[in-house]
N, C-alpha and C. Protein backbone atom coordinates (compact mmCIF):
# COMPACT_ATOMS: atom_id res chain seq x y z
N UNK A 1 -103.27 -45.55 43.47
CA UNK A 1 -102.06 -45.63 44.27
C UNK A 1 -100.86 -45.26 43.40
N UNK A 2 -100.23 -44.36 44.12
CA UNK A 2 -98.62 -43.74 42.78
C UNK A 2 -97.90 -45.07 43.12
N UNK A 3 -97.21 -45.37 42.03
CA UNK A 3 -95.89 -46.18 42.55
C UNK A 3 -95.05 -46.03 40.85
N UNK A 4 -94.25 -47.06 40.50
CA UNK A 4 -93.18 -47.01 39.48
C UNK A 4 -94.05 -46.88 38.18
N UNK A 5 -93.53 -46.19 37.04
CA UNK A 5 -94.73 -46.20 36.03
C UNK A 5 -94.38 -47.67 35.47
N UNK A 6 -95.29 -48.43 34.81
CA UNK A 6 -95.20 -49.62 33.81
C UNK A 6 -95.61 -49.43 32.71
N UNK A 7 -95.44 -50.69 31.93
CA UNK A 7 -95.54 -50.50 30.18
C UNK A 7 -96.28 -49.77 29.96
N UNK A 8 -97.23 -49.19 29.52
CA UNK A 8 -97.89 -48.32 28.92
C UNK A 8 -97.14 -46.36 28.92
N UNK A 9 -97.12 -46.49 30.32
CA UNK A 9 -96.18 -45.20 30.84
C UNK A 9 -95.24 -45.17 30.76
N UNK A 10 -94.55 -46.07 30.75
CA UNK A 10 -93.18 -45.93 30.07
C UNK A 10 -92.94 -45.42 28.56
N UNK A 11 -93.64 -46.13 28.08
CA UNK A 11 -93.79 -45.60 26.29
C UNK A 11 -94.44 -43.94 26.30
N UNK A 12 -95.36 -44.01 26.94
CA UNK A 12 -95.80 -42.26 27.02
C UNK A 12 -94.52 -41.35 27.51
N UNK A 13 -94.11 -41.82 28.49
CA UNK A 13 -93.25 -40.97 29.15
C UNK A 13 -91.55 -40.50 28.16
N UNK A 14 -91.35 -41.54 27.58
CA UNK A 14 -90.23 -41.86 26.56
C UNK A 14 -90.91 -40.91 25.04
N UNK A 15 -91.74 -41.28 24.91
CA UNK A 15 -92.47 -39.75 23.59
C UNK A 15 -92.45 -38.86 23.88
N UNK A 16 -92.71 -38.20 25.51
CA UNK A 16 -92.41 -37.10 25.63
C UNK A 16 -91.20 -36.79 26.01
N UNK A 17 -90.42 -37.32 26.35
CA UNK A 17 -89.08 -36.72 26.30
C UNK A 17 -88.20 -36.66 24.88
N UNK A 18 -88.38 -37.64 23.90
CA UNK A 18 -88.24 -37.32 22.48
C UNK A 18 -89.04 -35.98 21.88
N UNK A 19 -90.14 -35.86 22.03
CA UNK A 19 -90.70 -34.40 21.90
C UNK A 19 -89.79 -33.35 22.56
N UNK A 20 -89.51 -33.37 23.50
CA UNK A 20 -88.75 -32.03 24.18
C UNK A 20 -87.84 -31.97 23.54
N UNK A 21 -86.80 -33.39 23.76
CA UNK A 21 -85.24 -33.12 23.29
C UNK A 21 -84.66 -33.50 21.76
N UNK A 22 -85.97 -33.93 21.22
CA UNK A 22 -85.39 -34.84 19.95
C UNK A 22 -84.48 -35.90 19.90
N UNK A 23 -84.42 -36.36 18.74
CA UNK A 23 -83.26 -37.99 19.03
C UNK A 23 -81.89 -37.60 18.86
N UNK A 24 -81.79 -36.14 18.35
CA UNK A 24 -79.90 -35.94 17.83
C UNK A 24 -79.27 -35.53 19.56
N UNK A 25 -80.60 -35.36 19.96
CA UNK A 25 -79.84 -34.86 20.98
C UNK A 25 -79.66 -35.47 22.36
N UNK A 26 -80.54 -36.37 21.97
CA UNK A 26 -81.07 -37.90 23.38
C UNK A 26 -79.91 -38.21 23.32
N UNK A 27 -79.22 -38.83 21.70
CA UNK A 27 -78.04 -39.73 21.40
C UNK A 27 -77.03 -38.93 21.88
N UNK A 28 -76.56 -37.68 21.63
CA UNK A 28 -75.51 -37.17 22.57
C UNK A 28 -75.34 -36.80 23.92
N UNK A 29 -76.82 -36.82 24.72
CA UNK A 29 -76.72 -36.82 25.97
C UNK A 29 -76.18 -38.76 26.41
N UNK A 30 -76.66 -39.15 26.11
CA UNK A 30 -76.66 -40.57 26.08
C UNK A 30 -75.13 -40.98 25.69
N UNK A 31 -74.35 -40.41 24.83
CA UNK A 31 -72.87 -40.65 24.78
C UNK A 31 -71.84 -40.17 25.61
N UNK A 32 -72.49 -39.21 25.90
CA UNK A 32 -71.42 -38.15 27.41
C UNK A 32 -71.83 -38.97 29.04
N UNK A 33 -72.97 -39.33 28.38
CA UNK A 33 -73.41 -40.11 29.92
C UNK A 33 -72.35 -41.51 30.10
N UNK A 34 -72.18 -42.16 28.79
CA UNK A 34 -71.26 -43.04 28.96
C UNK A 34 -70.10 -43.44 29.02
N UNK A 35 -69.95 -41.68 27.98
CA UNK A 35 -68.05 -41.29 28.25
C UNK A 35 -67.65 -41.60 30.13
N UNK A 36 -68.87 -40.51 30.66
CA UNK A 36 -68.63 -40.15 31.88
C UNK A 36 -68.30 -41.57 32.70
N UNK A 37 -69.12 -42.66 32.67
CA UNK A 37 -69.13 -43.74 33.12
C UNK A 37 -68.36 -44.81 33.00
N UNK A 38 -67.62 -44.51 31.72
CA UNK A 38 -66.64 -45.26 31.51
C UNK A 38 -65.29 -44.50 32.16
N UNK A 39 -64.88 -43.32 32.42
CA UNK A 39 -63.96 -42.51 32.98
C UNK A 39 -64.08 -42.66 34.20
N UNK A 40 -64.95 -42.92 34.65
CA UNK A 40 -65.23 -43.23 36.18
C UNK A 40 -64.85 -44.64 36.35
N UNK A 41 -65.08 -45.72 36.07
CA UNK A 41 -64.26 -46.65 36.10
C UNK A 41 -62.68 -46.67 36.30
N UNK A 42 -63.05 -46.04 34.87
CA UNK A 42 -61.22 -46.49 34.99
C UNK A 42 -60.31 -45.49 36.13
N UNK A 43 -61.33 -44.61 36.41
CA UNK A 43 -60.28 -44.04 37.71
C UNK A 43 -60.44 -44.95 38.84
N UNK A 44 -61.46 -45.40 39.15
CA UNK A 44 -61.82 -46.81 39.82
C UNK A 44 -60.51 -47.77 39.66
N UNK A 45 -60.55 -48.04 38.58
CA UNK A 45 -59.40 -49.18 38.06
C UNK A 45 -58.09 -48.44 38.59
N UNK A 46 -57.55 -47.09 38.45
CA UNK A 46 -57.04 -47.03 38.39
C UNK A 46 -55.90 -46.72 39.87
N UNK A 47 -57.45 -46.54 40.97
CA UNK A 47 -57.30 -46.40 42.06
C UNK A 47 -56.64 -47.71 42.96
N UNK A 48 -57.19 -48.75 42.16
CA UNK A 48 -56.80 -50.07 42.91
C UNK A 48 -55.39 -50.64 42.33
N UNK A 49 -54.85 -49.87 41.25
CA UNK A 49 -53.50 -50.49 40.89
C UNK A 49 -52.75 -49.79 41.77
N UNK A 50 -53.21 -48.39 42.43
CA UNK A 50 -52.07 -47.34 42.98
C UNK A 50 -52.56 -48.33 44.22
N UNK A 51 -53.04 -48.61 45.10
CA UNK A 51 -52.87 -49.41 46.48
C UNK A 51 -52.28 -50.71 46.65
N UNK A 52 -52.18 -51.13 45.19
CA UNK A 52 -51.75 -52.49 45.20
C UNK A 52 -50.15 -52.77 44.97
N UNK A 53 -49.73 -52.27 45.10
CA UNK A 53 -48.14 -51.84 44.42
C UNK A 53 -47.95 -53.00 45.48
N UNK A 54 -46.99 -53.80 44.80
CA UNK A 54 -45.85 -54.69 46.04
C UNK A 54 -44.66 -54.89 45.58
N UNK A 55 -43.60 -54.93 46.22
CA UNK A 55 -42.78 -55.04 45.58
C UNK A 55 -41.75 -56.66 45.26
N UNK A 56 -40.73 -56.98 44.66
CA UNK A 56 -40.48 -58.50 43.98
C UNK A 56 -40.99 -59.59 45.05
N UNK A 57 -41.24 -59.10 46.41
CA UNK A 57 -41.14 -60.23 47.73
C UNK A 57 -42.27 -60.76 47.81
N UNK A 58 -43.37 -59.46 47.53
CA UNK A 58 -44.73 -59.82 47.36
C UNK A 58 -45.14 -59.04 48.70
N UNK A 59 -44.46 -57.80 49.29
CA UNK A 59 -44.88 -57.08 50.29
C UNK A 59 -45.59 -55.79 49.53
N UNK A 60 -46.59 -55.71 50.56
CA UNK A 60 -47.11 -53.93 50.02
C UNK A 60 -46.21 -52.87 50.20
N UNK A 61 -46.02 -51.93 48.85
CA UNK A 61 -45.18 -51.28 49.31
C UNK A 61 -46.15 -49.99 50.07
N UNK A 62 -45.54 -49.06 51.09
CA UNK A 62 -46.40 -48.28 51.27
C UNK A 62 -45.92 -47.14 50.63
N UNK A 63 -47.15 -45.75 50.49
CA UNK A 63 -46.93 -44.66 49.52
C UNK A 63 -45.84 -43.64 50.44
């Protein structure tokens, strides 16, 4: 029956992708993946300060 691989396949599957890509290059896919993820946040973050604006009364201001 196919379903999710487990321990054993996981470790196989993880050697062969170190075989293809090597580790200099796992580690820099792996750092852009997190740049990316962290930039995505903070536009996240940064989306909810621009809706939240109120002004001294404590009203929303609108855009």
């Amino acid at each position: 029956m196919l379903g999710l691989p487990r321990g054993a396949e996981w470790i196989i599957i993880l050697l062969i992708v170190v075989l293809l890509f090597g580790p200099g290059r796992i580690g820099k896919i792996a750092g852009e993946l997190g740049k990316g993820i962290r930039s995505f946040r903070d536009g996240l973050s940064e989306g909810k300060q621009d809706e939240e604006s109120t002004d001294s009364a404590g009203n929303i201001e609108p855009k």
